[in-house]
PDB file of N, CA and C in Angstrom:
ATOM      1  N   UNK A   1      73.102-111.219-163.399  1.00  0.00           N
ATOM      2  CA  UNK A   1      72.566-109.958-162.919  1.00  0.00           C
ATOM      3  C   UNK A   1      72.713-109.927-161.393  1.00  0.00           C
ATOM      4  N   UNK A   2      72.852-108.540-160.751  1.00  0.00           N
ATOM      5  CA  UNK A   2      73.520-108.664-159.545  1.00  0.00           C
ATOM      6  C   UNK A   2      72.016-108.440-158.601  1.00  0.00           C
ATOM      7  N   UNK A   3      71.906-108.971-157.328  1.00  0.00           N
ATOM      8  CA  UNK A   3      70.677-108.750-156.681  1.00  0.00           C
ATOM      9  C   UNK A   3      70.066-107.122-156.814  1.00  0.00           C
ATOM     10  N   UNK A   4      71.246-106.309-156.513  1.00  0.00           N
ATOM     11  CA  UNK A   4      70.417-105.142-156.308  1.00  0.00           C
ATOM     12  C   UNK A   4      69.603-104.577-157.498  1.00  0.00           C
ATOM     13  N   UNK A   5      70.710-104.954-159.088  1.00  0.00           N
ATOM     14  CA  UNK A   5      69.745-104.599-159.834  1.00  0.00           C
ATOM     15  C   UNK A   5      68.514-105.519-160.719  1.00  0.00           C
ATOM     16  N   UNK A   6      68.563-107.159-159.806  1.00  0.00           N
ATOM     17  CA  UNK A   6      67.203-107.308-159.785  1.00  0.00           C
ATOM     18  C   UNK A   6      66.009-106.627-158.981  1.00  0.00           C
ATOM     19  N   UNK A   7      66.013-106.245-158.292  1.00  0.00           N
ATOM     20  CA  UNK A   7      65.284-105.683-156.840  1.00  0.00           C
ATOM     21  C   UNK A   7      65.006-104.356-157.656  1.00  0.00           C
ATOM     22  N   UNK A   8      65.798-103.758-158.219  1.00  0.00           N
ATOM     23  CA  UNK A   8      65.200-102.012-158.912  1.00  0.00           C
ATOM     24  C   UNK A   8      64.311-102.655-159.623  1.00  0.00           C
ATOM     25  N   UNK A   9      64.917-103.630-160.819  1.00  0.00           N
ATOM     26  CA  UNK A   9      64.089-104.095-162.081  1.00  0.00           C
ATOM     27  C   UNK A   9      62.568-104.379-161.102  1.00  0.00           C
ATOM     28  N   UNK A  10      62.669-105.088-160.674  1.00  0.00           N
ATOM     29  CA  UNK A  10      61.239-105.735-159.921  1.00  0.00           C
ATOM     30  C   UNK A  10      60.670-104.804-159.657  1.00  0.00           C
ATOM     31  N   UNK A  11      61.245-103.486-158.866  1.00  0.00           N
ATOM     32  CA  UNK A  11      60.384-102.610-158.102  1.00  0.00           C
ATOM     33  C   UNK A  11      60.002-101.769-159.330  1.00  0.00           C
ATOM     34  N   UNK A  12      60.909-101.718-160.474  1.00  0.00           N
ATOM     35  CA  UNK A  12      59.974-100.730-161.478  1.00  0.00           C
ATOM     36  C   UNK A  12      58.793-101.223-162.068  1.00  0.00           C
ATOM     37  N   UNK A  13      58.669-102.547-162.385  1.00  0.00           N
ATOM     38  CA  UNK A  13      57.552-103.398-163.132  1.00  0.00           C
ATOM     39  C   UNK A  13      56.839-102.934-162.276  1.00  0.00           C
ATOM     40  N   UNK A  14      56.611-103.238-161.161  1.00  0.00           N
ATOM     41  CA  UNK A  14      55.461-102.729-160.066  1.00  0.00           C
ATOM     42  C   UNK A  14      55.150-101.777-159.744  1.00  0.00           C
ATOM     43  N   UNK A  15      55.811-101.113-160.218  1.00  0.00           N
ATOM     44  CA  UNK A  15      55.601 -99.525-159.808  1.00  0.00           C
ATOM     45  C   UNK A  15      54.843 -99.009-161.279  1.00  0.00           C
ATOM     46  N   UNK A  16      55.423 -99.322-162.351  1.00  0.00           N
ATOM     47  CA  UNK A  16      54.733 -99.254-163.878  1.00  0.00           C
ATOM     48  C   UNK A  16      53.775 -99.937-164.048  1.00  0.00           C
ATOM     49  N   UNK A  17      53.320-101.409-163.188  1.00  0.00           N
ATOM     50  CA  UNK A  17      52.554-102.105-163.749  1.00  0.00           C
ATOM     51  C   UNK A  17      51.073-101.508-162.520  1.00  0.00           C
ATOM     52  N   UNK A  18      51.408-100.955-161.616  1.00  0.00           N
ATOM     53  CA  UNK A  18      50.281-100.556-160.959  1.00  0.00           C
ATOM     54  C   UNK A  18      49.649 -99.617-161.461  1.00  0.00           C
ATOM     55  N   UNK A  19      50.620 -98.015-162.018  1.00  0.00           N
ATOM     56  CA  UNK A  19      49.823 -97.309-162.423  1.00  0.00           C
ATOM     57  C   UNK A  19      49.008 -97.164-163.939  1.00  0.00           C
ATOM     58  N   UNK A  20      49.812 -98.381-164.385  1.00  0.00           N
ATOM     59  CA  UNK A  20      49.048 -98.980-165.503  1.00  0.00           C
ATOM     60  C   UNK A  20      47.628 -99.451-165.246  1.00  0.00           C
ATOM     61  N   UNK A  21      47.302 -99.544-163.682  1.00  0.00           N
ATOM     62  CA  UNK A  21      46.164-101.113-163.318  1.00  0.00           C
ATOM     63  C   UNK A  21      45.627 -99.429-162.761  1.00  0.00           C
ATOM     64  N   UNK A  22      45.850 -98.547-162.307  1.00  0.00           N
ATOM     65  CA  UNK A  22      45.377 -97.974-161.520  1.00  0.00           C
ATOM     66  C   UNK A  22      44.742 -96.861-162.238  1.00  0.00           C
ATOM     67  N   UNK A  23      45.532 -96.576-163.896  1.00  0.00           N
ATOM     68  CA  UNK A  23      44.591 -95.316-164.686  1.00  0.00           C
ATOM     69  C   UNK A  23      43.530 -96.322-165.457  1.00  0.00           C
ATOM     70  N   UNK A  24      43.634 -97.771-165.456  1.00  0.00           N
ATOM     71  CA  UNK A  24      42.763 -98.781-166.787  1.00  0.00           C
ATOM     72  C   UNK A  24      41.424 -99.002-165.488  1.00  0.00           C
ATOM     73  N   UNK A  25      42.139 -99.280-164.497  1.00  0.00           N
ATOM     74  CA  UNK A  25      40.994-100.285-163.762  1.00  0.00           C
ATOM     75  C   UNK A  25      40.302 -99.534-162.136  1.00  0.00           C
ATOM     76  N   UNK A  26      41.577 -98.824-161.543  1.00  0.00           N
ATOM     77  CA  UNK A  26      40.602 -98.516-160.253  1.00  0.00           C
ATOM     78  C   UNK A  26      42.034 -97.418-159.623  1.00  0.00           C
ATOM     79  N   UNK A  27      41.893 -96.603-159.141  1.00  0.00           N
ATOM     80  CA  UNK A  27      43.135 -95.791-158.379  1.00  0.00           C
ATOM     81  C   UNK A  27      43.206 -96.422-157.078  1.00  0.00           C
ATOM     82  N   UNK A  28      42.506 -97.256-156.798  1.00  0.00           N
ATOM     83  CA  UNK A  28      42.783 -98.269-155.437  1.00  0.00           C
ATOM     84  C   UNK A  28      44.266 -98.712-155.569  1.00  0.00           C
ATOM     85  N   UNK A  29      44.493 -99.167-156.760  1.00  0.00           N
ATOM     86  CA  UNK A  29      46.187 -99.653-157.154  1.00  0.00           C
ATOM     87  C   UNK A  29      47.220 -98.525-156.892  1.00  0.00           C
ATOM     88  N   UNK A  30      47.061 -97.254-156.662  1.00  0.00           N
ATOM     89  CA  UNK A  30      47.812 -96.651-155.844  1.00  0.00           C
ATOM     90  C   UNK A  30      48.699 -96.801-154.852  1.00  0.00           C
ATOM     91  N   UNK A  31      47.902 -97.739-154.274  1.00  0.00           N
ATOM     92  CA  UNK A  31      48.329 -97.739-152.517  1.00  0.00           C
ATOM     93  C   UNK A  31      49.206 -99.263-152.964  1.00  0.00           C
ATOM     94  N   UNK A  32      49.356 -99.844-153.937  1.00  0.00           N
ATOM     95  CA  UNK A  32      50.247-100.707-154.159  1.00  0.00           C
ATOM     96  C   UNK A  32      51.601 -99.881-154.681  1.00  0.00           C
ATOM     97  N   UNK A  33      51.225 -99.089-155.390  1.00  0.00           N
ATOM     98  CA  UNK A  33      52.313 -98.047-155.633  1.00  0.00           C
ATOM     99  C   UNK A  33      52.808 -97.508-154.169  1.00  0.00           C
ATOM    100  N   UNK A  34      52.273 -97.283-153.448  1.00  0.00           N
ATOM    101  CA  UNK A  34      52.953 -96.459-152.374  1.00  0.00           C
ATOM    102  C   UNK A  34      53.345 -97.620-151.428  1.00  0.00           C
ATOM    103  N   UNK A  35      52.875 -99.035-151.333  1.00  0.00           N
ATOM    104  CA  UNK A  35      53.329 -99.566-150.900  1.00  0.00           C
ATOM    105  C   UNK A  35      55.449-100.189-151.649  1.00  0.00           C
ATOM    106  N   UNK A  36      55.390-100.307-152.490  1.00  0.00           N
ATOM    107  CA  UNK A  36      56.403-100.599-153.154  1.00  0.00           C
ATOM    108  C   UNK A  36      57.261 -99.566-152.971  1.00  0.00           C
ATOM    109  N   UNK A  37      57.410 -97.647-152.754  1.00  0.00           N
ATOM    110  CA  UNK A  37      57.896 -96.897-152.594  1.00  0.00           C
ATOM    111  C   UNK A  37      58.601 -97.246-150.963  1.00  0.00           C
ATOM    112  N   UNK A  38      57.220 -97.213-150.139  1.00  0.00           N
ATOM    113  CA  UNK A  38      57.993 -97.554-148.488  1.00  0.00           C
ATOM    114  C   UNK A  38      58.720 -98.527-148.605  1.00  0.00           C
ATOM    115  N   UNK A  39      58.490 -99.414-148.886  1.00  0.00           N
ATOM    116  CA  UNK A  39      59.519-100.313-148.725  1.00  0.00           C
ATOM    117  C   UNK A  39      60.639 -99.970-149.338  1.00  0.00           C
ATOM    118  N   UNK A  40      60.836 -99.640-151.118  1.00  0.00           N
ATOM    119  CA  UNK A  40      62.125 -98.737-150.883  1.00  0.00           C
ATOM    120  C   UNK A  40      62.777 -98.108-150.154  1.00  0.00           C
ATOM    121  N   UNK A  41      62.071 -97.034-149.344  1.00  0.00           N
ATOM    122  CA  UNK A  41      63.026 -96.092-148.748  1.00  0.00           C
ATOM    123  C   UNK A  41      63.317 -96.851-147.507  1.00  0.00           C
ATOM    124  N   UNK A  42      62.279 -97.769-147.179  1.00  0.00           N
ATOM    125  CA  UNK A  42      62.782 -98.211-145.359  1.00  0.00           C
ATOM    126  C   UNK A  42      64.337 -99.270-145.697  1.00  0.00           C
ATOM    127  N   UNK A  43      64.026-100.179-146.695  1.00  0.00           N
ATOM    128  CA  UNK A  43      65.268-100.698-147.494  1.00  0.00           C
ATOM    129  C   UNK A  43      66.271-100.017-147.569  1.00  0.00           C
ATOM    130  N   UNK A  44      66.289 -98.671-147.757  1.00  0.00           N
ATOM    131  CA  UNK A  44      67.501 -98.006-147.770  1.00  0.00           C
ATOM    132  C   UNK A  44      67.915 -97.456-146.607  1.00  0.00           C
ATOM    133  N   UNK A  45      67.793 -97.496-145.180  1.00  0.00           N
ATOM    134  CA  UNK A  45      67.272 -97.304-144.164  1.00  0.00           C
ATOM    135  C   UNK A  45      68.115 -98.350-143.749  1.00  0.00           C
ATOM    136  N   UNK A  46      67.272 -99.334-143.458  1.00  0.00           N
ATOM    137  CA  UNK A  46      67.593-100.472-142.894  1.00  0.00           C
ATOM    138  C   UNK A  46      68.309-101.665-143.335  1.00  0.00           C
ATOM    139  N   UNK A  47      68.358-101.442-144.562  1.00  0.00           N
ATOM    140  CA  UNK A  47      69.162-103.014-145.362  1.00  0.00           C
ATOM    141  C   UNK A  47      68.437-103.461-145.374  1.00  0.00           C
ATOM    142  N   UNK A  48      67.186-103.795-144.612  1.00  0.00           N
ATOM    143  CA  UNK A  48      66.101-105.452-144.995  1.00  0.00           C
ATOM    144  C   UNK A  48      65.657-105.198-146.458  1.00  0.00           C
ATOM    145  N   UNK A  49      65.350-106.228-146.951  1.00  0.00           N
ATOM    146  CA  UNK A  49      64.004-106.209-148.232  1.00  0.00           C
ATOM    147  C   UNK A  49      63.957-107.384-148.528  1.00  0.00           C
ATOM    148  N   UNK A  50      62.486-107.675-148.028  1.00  0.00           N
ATOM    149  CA  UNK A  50      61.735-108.958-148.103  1.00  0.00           C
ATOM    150  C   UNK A  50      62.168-109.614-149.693  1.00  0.00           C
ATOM    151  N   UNK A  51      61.806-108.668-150.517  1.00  0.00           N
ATOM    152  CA  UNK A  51      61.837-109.239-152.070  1.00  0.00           C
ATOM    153  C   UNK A  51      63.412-109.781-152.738  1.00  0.00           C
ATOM    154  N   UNK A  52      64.274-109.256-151.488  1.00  0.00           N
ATOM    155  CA  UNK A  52      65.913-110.081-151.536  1.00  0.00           C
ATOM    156  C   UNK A  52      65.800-111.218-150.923  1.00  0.00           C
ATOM    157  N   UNK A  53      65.202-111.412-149.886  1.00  0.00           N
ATOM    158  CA  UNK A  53      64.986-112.563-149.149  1.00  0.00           C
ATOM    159  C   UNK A  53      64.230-113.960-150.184  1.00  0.00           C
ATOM    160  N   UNK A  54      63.724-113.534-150.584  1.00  0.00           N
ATOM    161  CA  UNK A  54      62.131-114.161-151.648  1.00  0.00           C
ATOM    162  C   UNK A  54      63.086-114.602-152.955  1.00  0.00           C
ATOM    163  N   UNK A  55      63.744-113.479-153.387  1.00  0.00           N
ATOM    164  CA  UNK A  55      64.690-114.405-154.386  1.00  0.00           C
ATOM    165  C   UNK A  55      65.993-114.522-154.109  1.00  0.00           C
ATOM    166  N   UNK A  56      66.531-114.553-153.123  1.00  0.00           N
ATOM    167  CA  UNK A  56      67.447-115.305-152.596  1.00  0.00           C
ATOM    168  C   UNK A  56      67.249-117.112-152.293  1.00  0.00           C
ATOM    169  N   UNK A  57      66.117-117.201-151.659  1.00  0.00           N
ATOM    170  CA  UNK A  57      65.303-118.628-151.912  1.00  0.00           C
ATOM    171  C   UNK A  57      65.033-119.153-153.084  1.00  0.00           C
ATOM    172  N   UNK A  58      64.637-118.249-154.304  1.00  0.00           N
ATOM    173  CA  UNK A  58      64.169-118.921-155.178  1.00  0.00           C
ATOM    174  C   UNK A  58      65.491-119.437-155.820  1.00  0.00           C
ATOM    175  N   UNK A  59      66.451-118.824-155.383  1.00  0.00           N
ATOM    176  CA  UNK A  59      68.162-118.863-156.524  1.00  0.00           C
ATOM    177  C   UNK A  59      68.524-120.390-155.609  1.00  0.00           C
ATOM    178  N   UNK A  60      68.466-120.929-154.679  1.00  0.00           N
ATOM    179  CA  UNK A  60      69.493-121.665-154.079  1.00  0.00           C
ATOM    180  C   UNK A  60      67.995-122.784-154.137  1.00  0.00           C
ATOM    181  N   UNK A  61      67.017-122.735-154.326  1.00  0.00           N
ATOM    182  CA  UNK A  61      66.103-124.307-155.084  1.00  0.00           C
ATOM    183  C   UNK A  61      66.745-124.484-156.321  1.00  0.00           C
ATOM    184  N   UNK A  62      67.330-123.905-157.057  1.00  0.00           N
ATOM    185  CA  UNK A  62      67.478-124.391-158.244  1.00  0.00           C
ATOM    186  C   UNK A  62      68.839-125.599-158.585  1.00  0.00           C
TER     187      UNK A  62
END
């Protein structure tokens, strides 16, 4: 699987798994949702994204 479409996969779990946490448990989990969005768009912006960095490390321990 190629990085970028680990990085969507990841960002959808989190994006599904917040507003899952956020209609069961508290709408505070929102702002994890909107956090995961900025960083999308600044990612597309800028090229950085921490969560490429994060498993880029985890691929080259193995």
């Amino acid at each position: 699987m190629e990085m970028e479409s680990k990085i969507r996969a990841f960002a959808g779990v989190f994006i599904l798994a917040s507003l899952l946490l956020a209609h069961f448990y508290s709408p505070l989990w929102l702002y994890f949702t909107a956090f995961v969005g900025v960083n999308l768009l600044q990612s597309s912006f800028t090229g950085f994204c921490p969560l490429e960095i994060i498993l880029r490390k985890l691929e080259t321990k193995k």
